[in-house]
Protein backbone atom coordinates (compact mmCIF):
# COMPACT_ATOMS: atom_id res chain seq x y z
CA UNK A 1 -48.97 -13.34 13.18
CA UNK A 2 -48.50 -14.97 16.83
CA UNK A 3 -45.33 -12.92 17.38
CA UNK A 4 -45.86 -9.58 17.22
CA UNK A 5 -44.98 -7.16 19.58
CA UNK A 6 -48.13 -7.78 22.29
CA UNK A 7 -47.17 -11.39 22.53
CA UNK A 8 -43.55 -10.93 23.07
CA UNK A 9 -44.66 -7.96 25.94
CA UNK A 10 -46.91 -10.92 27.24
CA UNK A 11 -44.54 -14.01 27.57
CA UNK A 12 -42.50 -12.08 30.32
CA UNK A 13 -45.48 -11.26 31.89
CA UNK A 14 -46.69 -14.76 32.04
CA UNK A 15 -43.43 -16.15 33.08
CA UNK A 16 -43.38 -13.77 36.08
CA UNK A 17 -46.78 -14.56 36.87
CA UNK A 18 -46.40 -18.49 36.71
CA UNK A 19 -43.22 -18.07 38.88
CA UNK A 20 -44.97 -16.24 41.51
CA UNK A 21 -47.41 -18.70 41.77
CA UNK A 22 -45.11 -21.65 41.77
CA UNK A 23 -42.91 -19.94 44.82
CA UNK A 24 -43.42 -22.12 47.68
CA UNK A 25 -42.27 -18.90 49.92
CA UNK A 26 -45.11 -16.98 48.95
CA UNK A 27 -47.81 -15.47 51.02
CA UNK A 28 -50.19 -17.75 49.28
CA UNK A 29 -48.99 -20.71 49.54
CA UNK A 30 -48.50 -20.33 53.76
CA UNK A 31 -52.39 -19.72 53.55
CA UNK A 32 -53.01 -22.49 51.78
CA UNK A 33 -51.10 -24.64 53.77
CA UNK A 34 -52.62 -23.35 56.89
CA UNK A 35 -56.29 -23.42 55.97
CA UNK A 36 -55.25 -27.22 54.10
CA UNK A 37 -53.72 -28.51 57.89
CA UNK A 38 -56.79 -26.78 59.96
CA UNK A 39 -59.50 -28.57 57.25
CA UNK A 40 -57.48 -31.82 57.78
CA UNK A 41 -56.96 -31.56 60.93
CA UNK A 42 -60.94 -30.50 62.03
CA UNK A 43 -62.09 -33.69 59.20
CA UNK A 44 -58.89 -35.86 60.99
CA UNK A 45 -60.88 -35.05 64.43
CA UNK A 46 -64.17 -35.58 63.56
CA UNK A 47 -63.51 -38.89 61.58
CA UNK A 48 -62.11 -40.19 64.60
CA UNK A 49 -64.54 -38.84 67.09
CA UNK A 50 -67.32 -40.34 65.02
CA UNK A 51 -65.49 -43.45 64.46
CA UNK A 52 -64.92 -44.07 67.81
CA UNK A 53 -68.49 -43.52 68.59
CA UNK A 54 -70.06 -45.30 66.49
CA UNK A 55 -67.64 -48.40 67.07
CA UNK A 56 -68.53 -48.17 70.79
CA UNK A 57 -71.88 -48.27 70.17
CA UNK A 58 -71.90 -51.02 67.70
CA UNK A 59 -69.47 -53.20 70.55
CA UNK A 60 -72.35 -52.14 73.40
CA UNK A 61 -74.95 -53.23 71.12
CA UNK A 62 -72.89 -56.37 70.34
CA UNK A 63 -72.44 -57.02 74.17
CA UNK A 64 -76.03 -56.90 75.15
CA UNK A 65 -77.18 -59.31 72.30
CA UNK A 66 -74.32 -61.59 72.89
CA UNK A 67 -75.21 -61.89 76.55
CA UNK A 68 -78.99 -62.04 75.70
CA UNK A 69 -78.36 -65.00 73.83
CA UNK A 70 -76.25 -66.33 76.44
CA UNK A 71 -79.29 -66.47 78.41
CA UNK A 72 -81.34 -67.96 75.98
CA UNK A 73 -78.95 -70.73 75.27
CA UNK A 74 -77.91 -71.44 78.88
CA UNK A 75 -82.23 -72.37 79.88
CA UNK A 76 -81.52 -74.76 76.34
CA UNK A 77 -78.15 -75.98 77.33
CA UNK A 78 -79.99 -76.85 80.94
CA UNK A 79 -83.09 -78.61 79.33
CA UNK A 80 -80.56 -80.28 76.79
CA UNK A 81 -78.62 -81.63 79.82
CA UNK A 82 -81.87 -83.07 81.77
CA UNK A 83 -83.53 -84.34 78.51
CA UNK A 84 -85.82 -81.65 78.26
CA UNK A 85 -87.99 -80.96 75.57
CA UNK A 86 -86.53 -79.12 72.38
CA UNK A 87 -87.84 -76.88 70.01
CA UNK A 88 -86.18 -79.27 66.89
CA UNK A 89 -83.72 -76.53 65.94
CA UNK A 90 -79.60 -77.24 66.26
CA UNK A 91 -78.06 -75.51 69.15
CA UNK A 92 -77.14 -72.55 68.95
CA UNK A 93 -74.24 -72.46 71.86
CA UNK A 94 -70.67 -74.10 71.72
CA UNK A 95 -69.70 -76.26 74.62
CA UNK A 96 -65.96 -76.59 75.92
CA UNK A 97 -62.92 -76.92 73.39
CA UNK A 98 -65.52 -75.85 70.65
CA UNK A 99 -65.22 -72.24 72.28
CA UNK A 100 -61.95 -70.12 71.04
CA UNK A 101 -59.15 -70.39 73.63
CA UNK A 102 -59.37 -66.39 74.07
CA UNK A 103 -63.00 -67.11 75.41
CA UNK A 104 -61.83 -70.05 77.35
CA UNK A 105 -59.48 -68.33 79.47
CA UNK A 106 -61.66 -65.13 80.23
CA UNK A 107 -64.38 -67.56 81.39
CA UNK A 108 -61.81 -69.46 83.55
CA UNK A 109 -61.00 -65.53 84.76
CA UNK A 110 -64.06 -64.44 85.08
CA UNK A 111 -65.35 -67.92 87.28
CA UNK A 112 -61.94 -66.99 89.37
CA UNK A 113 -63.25 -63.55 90.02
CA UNK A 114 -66.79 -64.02 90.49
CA UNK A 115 -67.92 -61.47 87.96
CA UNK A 116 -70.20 -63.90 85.89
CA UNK A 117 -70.65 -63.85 81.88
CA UNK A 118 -67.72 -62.80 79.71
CA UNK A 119 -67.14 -61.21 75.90
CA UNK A 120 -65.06 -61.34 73.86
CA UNK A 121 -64.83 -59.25 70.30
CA UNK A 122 -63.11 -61.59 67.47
CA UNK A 123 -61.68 -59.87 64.92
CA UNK A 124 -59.29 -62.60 63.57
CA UNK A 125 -60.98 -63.52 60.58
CA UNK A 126 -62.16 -60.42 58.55
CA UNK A 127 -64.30 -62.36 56.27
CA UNK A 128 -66.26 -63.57 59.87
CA UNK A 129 -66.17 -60.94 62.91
CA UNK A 130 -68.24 -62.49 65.99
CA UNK A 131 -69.10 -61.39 69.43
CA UNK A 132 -68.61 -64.05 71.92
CA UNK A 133 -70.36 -64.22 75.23
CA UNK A 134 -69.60 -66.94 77.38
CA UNK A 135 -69.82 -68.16 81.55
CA UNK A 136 -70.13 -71.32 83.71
CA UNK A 137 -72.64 -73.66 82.80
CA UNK A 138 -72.93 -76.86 85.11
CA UNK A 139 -68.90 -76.81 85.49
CA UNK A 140 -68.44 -76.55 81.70
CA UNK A 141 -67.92 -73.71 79.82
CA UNK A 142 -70.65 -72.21 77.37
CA UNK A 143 -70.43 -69.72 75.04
CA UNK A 144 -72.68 -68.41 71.95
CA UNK A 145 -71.66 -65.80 69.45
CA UNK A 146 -73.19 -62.61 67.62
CA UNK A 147 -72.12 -62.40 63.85
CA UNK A 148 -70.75 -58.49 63.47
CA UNK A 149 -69.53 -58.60 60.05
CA UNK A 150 -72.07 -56.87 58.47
CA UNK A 151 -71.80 -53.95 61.52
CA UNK A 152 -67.89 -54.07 60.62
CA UNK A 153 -68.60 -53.02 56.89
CA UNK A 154 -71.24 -50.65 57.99
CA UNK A 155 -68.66 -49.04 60.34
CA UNK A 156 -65.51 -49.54 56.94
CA UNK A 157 -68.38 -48.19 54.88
CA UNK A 158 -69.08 -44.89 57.06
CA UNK A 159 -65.26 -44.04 57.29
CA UNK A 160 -64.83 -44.64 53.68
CA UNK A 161 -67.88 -41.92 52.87
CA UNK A 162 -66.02 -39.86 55.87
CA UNK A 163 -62.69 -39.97 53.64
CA UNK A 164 -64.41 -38.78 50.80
CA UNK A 165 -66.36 -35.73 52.57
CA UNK A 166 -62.90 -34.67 53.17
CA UNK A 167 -61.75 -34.85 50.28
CA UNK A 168 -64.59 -33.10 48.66
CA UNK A 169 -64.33 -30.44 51.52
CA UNK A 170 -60.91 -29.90 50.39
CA UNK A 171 -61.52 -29.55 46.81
CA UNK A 172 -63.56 -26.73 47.35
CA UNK A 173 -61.71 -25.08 50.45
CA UNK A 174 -58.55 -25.11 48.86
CA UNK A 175 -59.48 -23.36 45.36
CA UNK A 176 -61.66 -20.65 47.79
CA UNK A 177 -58.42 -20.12 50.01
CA UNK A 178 -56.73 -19.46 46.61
CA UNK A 179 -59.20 -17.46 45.41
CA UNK A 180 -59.22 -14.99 48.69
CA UNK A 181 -56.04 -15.12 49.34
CA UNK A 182 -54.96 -14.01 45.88
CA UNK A 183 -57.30 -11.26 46.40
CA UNK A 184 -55.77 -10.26 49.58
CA UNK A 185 -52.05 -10.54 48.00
CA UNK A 186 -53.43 -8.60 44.61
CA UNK A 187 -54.22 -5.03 47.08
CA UNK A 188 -50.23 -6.16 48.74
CA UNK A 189 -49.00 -6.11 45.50
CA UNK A 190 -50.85 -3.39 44.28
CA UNK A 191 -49.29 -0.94 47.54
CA UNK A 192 -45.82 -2.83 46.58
CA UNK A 193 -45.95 -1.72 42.95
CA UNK A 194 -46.88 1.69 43.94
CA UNK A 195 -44.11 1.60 46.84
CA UNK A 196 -41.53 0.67 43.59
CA UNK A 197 -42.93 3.31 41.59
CA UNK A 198 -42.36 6.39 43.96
CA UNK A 199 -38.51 4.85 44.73
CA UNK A 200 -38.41 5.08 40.43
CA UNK A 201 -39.15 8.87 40.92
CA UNK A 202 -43.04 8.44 40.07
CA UNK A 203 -43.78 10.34 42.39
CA UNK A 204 -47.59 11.25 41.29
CA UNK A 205 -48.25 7.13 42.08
CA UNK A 206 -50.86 6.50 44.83
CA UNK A 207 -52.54 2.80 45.25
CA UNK A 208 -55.97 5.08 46.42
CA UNK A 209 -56.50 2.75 49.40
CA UNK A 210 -58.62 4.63 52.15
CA UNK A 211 -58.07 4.31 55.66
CA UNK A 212 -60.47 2.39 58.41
CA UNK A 213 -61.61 -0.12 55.35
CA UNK A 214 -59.41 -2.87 56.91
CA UNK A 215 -55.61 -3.44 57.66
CA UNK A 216 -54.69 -3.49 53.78
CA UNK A 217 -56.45 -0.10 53.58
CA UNK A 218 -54.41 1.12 56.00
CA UNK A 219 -51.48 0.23 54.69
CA UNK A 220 -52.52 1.70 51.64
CA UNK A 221 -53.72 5.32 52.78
CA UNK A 222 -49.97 5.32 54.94
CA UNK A 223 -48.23 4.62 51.85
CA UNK A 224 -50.27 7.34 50.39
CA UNK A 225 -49.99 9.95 53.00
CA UNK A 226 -45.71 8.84 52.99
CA UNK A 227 -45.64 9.63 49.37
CA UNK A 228 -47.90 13.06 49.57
CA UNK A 229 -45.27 13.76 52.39
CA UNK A 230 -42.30 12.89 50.13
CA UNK A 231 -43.65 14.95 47.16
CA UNK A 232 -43.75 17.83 48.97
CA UNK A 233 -40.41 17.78 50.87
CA UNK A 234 -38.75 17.00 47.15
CA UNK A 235 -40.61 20.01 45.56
CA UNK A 236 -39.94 22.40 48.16
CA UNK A 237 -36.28 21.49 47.57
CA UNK A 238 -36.68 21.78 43.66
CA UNK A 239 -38.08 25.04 44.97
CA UNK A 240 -35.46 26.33 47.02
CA UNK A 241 -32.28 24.67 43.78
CA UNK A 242 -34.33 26.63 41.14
CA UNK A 243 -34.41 29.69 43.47
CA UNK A 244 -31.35 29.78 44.94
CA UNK A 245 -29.75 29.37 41.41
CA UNK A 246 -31.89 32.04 39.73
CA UNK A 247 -30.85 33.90 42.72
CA UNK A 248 -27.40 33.95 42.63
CA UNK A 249 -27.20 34.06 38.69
CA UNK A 250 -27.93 38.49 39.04
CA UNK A 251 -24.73 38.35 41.50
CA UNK A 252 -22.88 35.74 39.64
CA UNK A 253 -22.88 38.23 36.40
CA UNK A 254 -22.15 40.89 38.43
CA UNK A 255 -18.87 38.92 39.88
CA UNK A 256 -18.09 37.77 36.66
CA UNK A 257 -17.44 41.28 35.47
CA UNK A 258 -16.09 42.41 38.07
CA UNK A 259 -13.12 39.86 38.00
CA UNK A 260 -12.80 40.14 34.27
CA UNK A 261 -11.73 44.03 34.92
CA UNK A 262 -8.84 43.12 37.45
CA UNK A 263 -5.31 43.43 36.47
CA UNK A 264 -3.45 40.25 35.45
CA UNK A 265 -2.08 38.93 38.56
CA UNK A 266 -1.60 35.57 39.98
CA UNK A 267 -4.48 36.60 42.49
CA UNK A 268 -6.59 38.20 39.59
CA UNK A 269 -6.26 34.06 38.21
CA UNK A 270 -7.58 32.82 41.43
CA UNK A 271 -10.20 34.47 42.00
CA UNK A 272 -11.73 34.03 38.35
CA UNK A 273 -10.69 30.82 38.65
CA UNK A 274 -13.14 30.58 41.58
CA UNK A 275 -15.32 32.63 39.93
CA UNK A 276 -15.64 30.22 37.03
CA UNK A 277 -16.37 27.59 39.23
CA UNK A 278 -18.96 29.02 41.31
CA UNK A 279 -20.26 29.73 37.33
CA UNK A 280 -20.73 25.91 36.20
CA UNK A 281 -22.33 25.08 39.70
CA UNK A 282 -25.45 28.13 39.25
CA UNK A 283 -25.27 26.69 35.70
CA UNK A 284 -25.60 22.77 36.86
CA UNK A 285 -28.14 24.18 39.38
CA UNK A 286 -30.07 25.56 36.63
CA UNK A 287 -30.10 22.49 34.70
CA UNK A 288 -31.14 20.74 37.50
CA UNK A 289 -33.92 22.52 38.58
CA UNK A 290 -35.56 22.64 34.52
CA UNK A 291 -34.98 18.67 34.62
CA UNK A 292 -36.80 18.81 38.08
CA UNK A 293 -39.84 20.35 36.29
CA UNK A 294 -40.01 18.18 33.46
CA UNK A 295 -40.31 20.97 30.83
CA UNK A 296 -37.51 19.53 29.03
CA UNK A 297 -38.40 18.83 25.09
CA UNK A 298 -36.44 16.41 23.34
CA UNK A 299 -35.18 17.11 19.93
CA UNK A 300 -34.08 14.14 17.86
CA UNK A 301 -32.75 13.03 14.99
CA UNK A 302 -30.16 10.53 13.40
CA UNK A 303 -26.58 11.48 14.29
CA UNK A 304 -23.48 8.89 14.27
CA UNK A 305 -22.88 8.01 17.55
CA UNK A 306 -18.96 6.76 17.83
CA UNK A 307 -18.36 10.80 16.53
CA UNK A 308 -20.20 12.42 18.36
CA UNK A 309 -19.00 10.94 21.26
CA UNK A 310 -15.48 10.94 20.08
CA UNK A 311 -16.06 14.49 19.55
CA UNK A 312 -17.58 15.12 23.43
CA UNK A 313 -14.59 13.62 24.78
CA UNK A 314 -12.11 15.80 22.52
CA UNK A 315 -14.54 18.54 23.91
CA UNK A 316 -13.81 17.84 27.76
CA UNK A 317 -10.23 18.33 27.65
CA UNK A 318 -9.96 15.04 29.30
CA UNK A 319 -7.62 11.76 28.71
CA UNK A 320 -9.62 9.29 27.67
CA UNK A 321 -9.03 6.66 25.16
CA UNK A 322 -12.55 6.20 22.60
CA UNK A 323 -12.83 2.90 20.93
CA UNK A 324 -15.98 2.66 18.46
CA UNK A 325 -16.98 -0.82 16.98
CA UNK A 326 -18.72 -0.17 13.50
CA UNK A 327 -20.34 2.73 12.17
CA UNK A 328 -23.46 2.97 14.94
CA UNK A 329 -26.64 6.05 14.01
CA UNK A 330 -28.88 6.33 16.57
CA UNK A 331 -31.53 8.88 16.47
CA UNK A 332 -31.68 11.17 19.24
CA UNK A 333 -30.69 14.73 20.66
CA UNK A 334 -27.20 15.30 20.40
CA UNK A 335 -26.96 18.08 22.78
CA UNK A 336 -28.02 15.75 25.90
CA UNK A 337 -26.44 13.23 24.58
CA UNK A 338 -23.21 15.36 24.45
CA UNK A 339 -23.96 17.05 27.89
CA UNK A 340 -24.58 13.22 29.33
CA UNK A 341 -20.89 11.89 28.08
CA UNK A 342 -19.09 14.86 28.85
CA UNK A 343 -20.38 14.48 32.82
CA UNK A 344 -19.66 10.88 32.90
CA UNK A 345 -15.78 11.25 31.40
CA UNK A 346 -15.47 14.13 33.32
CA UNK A 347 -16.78 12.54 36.83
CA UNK A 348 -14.38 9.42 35.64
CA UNK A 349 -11.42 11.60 35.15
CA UNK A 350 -11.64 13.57 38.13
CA UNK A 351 -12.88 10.85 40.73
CA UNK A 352 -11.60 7.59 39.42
CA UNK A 353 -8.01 6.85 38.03
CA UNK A 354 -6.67 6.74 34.60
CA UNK A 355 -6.91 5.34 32.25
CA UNK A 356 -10.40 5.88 31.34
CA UNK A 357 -11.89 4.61 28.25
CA UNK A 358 -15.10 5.00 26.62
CA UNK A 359 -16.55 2.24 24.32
CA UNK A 360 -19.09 2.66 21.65
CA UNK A 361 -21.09 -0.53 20.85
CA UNK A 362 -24.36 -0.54 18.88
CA UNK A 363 -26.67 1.73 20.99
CA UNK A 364 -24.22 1.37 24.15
CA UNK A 365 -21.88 3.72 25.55
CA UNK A 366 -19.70 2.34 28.21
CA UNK A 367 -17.35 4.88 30.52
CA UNK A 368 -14.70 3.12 32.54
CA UNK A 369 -11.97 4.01 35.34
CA UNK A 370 -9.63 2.31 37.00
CA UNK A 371 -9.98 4.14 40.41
CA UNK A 372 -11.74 2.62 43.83
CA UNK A 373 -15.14 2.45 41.86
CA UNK A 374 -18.21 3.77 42.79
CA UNK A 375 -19.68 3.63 46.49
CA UNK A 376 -22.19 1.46 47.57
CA UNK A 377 -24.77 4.00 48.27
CA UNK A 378 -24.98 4.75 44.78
CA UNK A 379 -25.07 2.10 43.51
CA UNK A 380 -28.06 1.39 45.60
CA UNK A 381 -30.01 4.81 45.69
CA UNK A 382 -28.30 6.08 42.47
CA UNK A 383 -26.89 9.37 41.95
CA UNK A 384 -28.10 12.13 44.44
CA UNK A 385 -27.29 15.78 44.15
CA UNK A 386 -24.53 17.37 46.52
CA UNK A 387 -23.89 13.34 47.56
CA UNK A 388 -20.60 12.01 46.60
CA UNK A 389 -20.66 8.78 48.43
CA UNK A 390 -17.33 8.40 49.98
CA UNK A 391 -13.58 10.51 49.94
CA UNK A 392 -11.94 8.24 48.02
CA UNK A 393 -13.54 9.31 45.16
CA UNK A 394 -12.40 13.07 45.46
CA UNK A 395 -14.79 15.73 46.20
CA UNK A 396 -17.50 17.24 43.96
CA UNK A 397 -21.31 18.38 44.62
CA UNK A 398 -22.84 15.28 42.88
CA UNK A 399 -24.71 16.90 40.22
CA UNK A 400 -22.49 15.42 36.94
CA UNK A 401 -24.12 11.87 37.80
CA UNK A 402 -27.33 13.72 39.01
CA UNK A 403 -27.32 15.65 35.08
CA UNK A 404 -26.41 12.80 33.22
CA UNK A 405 -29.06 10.84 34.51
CA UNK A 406 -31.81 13.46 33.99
CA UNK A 407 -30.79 13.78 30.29
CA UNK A 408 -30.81 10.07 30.25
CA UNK A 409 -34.12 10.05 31.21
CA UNK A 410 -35.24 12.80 28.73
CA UNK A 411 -33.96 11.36 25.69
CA UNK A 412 -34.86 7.61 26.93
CA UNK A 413 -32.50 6.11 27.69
CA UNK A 414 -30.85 4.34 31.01
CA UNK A 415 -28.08 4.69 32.82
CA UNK A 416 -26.10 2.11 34.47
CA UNK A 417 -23.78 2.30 37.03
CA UNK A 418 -21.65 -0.31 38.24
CA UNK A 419 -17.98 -1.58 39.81
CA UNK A 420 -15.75 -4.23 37.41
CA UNK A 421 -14.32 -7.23 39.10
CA UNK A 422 -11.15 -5.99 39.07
CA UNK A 423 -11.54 -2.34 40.54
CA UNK A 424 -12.90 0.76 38.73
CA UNK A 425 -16.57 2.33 38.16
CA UNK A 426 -18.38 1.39 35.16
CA UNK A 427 -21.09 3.52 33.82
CA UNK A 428 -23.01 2.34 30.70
CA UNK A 429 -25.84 4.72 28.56
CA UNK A 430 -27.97 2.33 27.23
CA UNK A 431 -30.21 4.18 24.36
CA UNK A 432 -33.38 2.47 23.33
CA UNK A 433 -33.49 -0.06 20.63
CA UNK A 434 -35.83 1.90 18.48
CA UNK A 435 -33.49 5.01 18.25
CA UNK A 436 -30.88 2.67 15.99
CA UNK A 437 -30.95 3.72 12.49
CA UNK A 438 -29.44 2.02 9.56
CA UNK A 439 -26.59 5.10 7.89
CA UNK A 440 -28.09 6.01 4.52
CA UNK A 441 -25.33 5.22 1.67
CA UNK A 442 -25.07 8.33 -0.49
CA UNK A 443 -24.56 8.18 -3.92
């Protein structure tokens, strides 16, 4: 039950999907990145603005009790040196070599310079952080210290919760930046789908964006206007095929019998020769023009596909060897599929080199040549009417390819066109998978 058709139309989709969001190159990912550096870099700043605040604070704070105390313990050192009365409590000032030899020798500094009580911030021992102060007492040195090692895991403590913040700021900035951004990329992909569409020939697709919304919408109402623009240029020259072919068909007849009625004669040959030609081209014109419209009705049903292509080639009066692997039945209209083969052996024959062989493979049909293979602007544009890409595939008007691929379309199928390895065009008819059908055995 899990795989019918709708999953297996779903996996691709999925896959695509997962791989566009896994592209590092993407659109959304360069947002991401660039909202993820500014948050980091704005939390990066303000951690370390507050960080350095704060510790400067906490050192000035430090600095004044330190030298408060200094005070307070010189009058004690002074009254402990006369035999002064005490208030019973130990001392709370060191004396000499009991002061750290950092302390020592700013004190000895500081006597040299004149500029009176010293600190001194020791950090050696994280488990004890102090703030010395220390001077000149009486010719020896004295010194008292602040304990800071509750301030230190204050300060630890605040960076820690400042680490987190921007963390937590990033949790919810970056699924928002993927959230907007995705909406920003869905309307790009939305004008890119319909861009792909109207190169496909849809040309009816618009992505209904309107103008002055925002940038997006303008991009949307230009595609828009480009592909009203488009639609009209390629239907007035639908216009003009269709008319100029119905209008040259009441002539055409005309010439026709009048070149019919000429004596035999090598000029009477040329001319309805000519005549002949100018013929198939109002005819192709024709054909053109009714698979411009779109009024084209398919009529289908099962026909063996290696004969009927083996008999289209007989049909052409072309050299072509026809190899057929099994017994393949396709169901579809034999007349377009005819008129299809015919125009690709035919436009293999006369602008390619021999030999040219057609091979019939389940619901494939693949024309080859061996001449200079098929120029690069068709193979990139595909077949255009009165467009033959390049001389060295002889001269024509473009509308065999142009044909073939209208039919193709019409019965459902899709043509391929291609250049082997080795030199030569390859064009493969690819008929839809549903239009195989299994030959009934009779009797």
């Amino acid at each position: 039950m899990g795989n019918g058709p709708g999953n297996d139309a779903a996996s691709p989709r999925a896959a695509r999907i997962a791989l566009r969001l896994a592209d590092p190159r993407s659109l959304r990912w360069k947002v991401v990145a660039a909202v993820t550096l500014a948050t980091l870099t704005m939390a990066l700043g303000m951690g370390v603005l507050v960080h350095r605040t704060t510790e400067t604070r906490s050192l000035g704070i430090a600095r004044s009790n330190a030298l408060r105390e200094l005070g307070l313990e010189e009058t004690r050192f002074h009254a402990d040196r006369r035999g002064g009365e005490t208030s019973g409590e130990p001392p709370a000032y060191y004396v000499g070599n009991e002061l750290p030899d950092p302390l020592l020798a700013r004190i000895a500094a500081g006597t040299g310079t004149g500029t009176g009580p010293v600190t001194w911030y020791d950090d050696r021992n994280p488990m004890r952080i102090r703030m010395w102060a220390g001077q000149m007492a009486d010719g020896q040195p004295l010194g008292v210290s602040v304990d800071m090692t509750i301030d230190d895991l204050s300060r630890k403590a605040l960076d820690r919760h400042m680490r987190y913040a921007a963390l937590a700021t990033l949790a919810v900035v970056v699924p928002t930046t993927l959230l907007a951004a995705e909406l920003v990329l869905r309307r790009l992909r939305r004008v890119a789908g319909t861009a792909r569409r109207i190169r496909h020939g849809e040309l009816d697709a618009r992505t209904g964006g309107r103008a002055g919304k925002d940038e997006i919408g303008e991009i949307s109402a230009a595609v828009d206007h480009m592909a009203d623009a488009l639609q009209e240029r390629l239907h007035n020259e639908q216009r003009f095929t269709a008319d100029v072919a119905h209008e040259l068909r009441t002539p055409l007849t005309g010439l026709v019998t009048a070149a019919s009625l000429l004596p035999e004669s090598e000029a009477t040959d040329l001319v309805q020769g000519r005549v002949q030609v100018l013929r198939h081209l109002i005819d192709d014109l024709l054909e053109v023009s009714r698979l411009d419209t779109g009024t084209e009705q398919l009529e289908a049903y099962p026909v063996p596909l290696g004969e009927l292509v083996t008999d289209s080639v007989r049909r052409a009066g072309v050299d072509a060897r026809v190899d057929v692997t099994g017994e393949p039945v396709v169901r579809t209209d034999p007349r377009r599929l005819d008129r299809i083969v015919t125009n690709l052996v035919v436009n293999a024959h006369r602008h390619g080199g021999a030999p040219v062989r057609v091979t019939v493979q389940g619901t494939r049909v693949v024309v080859r040549d061996n001449g200079p293979g098929f120029p690069a602007e068709i193979l990139e544009h595909g077949p255009q009417r009165f467009r033959t890409g390049s001389a060295e595939r002889g001269h024509g008007h473009g509308l065999g390819l142009t044909i073939a691929t209208g039919q193709a379309r019409v019965i459902g199928a899709r043509l391929e066109l291609a250049n082997a390895p080795d030199g030569g065009a390859i064009a493969t008819l690819i008929l839809p998978e549903e239009t195989a059908a299994e030959p009934t055995d009779e009797g």
